[in-house]
Protein backbone atom coordinates (compact mmCIF):
# COMPACT_ATOMS: atom_id res chain seq x y z
CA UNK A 1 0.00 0.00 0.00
CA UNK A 2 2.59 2.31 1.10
CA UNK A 3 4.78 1.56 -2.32
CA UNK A 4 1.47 2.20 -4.28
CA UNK A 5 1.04 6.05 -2.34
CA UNK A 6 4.50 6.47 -3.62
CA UNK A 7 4.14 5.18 -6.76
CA UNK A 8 0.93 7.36 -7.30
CA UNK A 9 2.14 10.74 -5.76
CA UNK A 10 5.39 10.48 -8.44
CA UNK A 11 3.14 10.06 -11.59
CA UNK A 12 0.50 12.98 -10.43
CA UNK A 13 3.68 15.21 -9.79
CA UNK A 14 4.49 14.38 -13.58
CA UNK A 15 1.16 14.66 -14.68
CA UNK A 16 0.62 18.54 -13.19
CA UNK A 17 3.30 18.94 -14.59
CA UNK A 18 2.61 18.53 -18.16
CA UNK A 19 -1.13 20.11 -17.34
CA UNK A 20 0.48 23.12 -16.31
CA UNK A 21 0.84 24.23 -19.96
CA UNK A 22 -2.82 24.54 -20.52
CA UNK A 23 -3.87 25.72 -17.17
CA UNK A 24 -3.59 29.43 -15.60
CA UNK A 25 -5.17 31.19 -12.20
CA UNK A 26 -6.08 34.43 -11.71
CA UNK A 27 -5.37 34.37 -7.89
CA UNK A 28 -1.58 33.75 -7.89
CA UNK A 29 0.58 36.26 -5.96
CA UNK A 30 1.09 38.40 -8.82
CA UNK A 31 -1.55 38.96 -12.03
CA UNK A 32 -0.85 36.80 -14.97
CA UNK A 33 -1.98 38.92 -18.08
CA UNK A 34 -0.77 36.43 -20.63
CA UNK A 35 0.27 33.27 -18.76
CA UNK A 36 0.70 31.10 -22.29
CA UNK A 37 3.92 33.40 -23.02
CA UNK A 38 5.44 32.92 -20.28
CA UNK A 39 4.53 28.90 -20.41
CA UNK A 40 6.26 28.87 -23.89
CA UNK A 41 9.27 30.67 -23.17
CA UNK A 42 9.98 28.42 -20.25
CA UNK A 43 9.58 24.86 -22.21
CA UNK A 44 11.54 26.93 -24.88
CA UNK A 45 13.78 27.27 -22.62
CA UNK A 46 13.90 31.37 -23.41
CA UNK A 47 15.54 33.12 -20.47
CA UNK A 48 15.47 36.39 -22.27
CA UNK A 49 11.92 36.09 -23.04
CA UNK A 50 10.80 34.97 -19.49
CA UNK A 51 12.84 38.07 -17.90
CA UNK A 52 10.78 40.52 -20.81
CA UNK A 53 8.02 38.96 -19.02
CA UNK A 54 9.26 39.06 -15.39
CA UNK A 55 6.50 40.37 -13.62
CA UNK A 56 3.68 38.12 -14.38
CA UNK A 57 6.19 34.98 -14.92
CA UNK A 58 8.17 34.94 -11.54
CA UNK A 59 5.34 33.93 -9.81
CA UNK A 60 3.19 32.09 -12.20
CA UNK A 61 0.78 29.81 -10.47
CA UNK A 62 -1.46 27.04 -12.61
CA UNK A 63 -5.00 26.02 -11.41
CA UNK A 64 -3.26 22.68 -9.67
CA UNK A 65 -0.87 25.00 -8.04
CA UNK A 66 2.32 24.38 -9.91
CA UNK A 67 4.69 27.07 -10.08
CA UNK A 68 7.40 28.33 -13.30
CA UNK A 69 9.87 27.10 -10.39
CA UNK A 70 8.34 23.83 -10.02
CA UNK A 71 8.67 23.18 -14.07
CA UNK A 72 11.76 24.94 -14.41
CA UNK A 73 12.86 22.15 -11.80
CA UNK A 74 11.52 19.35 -13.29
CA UNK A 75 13.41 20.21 -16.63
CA UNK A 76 16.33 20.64 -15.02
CA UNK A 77 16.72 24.12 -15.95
CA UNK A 78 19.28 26.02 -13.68
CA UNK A 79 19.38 29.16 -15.67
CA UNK A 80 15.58 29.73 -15.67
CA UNK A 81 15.48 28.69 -12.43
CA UNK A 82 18.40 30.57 -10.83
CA UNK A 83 16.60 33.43 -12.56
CA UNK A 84 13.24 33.03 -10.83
CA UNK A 85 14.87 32.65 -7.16
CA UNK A 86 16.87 35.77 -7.30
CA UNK A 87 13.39 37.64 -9.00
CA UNK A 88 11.53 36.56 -5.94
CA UNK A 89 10.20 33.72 -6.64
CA UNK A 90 8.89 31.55 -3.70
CA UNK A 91 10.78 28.88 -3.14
CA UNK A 92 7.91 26.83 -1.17
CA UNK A 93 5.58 27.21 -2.94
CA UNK A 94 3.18 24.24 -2.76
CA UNK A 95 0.62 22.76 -5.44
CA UNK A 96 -2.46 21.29 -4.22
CA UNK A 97 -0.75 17.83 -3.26
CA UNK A 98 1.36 20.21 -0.98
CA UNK A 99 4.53 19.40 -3.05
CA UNK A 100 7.02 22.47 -3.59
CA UNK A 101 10.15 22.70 -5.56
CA UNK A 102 11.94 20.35 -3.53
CA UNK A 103 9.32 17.37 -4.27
CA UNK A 104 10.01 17.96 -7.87
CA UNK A 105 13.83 18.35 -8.01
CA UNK A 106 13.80 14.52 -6.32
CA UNK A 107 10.94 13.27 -8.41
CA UNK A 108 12.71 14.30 -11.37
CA UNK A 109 15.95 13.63 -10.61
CA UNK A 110 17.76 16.82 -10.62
CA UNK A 111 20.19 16.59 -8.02
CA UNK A 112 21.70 20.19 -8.68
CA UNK A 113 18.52 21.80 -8.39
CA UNK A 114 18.43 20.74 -4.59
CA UNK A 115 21.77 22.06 -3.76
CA UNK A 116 20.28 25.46 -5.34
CA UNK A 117 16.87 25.27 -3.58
CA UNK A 118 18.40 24.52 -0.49
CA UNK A 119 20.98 27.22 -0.51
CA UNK A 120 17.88 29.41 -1.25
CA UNK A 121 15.62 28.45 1.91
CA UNK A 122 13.69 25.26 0.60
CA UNK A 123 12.28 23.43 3.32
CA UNK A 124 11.56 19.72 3.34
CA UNK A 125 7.61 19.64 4.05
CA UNK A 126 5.28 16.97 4.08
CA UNK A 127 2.79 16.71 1.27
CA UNK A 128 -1.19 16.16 1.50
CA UNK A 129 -0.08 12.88 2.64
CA UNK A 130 2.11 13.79 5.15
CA UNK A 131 5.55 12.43 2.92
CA UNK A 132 8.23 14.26 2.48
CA UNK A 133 11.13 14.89 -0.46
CA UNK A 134 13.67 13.07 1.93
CA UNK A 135 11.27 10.28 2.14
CA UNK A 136 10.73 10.46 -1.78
CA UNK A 137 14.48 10.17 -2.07
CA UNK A 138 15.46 7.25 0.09
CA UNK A 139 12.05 5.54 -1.27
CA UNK A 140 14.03 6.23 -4.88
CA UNK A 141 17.48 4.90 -3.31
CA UNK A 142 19.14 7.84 -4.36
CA UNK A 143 21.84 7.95 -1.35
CA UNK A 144 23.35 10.94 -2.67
CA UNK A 145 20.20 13.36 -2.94
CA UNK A 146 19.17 12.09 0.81
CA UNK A 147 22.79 13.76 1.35
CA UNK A 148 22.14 16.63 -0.61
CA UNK A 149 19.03 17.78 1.24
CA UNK A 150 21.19 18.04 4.40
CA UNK A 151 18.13 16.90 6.32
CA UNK A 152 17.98 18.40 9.90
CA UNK A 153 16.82 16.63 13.22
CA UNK A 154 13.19 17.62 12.64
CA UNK A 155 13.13 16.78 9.03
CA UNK A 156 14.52 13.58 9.39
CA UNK A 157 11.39 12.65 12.43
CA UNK A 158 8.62 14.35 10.28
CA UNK A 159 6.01 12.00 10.22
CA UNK A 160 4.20 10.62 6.97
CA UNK A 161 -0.03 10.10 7.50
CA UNK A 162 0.70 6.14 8.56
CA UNK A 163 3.14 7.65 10.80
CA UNK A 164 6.43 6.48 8.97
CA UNK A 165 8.89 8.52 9.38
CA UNK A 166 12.14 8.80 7.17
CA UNK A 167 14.02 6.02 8.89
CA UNK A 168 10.80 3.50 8.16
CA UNK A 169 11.80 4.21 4.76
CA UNK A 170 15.67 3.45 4.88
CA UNK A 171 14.92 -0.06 6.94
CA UNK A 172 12.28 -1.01 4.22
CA UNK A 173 15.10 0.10 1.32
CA UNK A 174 18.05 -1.67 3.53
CA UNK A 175 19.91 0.92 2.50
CA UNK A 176 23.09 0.86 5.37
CA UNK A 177 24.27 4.37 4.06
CA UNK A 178 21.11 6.27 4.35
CA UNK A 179 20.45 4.44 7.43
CA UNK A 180 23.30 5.57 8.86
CA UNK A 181 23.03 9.49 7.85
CA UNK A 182 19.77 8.84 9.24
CA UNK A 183 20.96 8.04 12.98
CA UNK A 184 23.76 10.54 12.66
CA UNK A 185 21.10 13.38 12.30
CA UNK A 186 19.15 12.13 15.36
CA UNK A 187 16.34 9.66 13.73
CA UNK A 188 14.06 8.96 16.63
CA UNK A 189 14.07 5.19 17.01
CA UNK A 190 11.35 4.50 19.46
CA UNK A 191 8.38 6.10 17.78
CA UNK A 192 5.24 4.05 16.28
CA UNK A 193 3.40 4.05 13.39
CA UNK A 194 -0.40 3.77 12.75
CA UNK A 195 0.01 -0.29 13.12
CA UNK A 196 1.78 0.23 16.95
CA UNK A 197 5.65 -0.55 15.15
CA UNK A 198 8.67 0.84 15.90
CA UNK A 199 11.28 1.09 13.67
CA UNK A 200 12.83 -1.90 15.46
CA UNK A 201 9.72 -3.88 15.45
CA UNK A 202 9.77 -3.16 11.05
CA UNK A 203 13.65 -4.40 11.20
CA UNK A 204 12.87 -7.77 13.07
CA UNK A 205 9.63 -8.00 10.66
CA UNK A 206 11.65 -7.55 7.92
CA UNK A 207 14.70 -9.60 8.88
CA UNK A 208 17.47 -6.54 8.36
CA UNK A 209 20.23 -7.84 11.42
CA UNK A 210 22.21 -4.69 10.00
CA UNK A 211 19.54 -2.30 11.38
CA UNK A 212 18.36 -4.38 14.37
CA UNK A 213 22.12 -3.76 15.61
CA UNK A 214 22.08 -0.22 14.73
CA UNK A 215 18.91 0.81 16.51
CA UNK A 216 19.50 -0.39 19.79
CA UNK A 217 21.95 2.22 20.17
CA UNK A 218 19.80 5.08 18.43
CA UNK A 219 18.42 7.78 19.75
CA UNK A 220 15.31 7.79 22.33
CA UNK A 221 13.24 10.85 21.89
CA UNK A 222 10.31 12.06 23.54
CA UNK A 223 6.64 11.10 22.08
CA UNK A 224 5.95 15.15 20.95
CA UNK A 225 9.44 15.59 19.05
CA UNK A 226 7.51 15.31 15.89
């Protein structure tokens, strides 16, 4: 069930996406007067064009909430992207699954765009169901983008609606290097889930002796942490 939230959240991320070309709002932060421009000259990859159009293209919002910065992520754009930051552009900003620009630099696989958005105040946030980019990342494998987002001690005990949080993840992956970044930034090894598990009780269930070691030595934390 879990893989299948996953699974789902990745392809509707890709999907608003690609319906952000057709879709505009009138109630984004700043008035759109001819949203289709500034839609071309991003998938045209036209810098010069988006910054004739600055003021209605910085903070371009679609009807499902996607931003210029979210697509200009997903296509791996730094230019464009760069651009819209230092114009003003709101860095979490969230569509209506609650993903912001971080979501899509991990669902699409642009590594350098998270090293930009975090160096520009991107926070890792849950989405409308509770999971974060961090979890999106280890869920992916991707070792070195769970590095990248430099995950603090509350992002890394952020809790997902079933109450997994990121270390759930890294036990189900059996991923030793993530689970290890994980401990190092303070992943809280006593809390439950919606089904009364620890993470310990998930690493006896699923027969991981690597992490059964490793959490009995983890960090306790108190119940309202996250």
């Amino acid at each position: 069930m879990r893989n299948l939230i996953i699974k789902n959240i990745l392809g509707l991320s890709i999907l608003l996406t690609a319906l952000a070309f057709s879709s505009c709002s009138s109630d984004g932060v700043r008035h759109i007067s001819n949203p289709e421009d500034c839609m071309k000259a991003l998938f045209a990859n036209d810098l010069d064009k988006i910054k004739e159009y600055s003021h209605d293209c910085v903070n371009y919002r679609a009807e499902n909430g996607v931003t210029m910065l979210m697509m200009a992520v997903a296509k791996g754009n730094m230019e464009v992207a760069t651009y819209l930051i230092e114009a003003g552009a709101n860095v979490n900003s969230v569509n209506y699954l609650k993903q912001n620009a971080l979501h899509y630099a991990v669902i699409h696989n642009q590594p350098k765009m998270i090293d930009l958005l975090r160096q520009n105040g991107a926070e890792i946030k849950p989405n409308a169901h509770g999971v974060t980019s961090l979890m999106m990342a280890i869920q992916l494998g991707n070792y070195e983008m769970v590095e990248q987002l430099n995950p603090k001690f509350e992002d890394v005990n952020i809790a997902a609606d079933d109450g997994w949080t990121a270390i759930y993840f890294a036990i189900r992956k059996e991923d030793k290097r993530i689970l290890d970044l994980l401990l190092a930034k303070g992943a809280c090894v006593n809390f439950k889930d919606t089904y009364v598990q620890t993470p310990m009780d998930f690493a006896k269930e699923v027969g991981w002796k690597y992490a059964i070691e490793k959490l009995k030595n983890g960090k306790l934390c108190d119940k309202n942490t996250n």
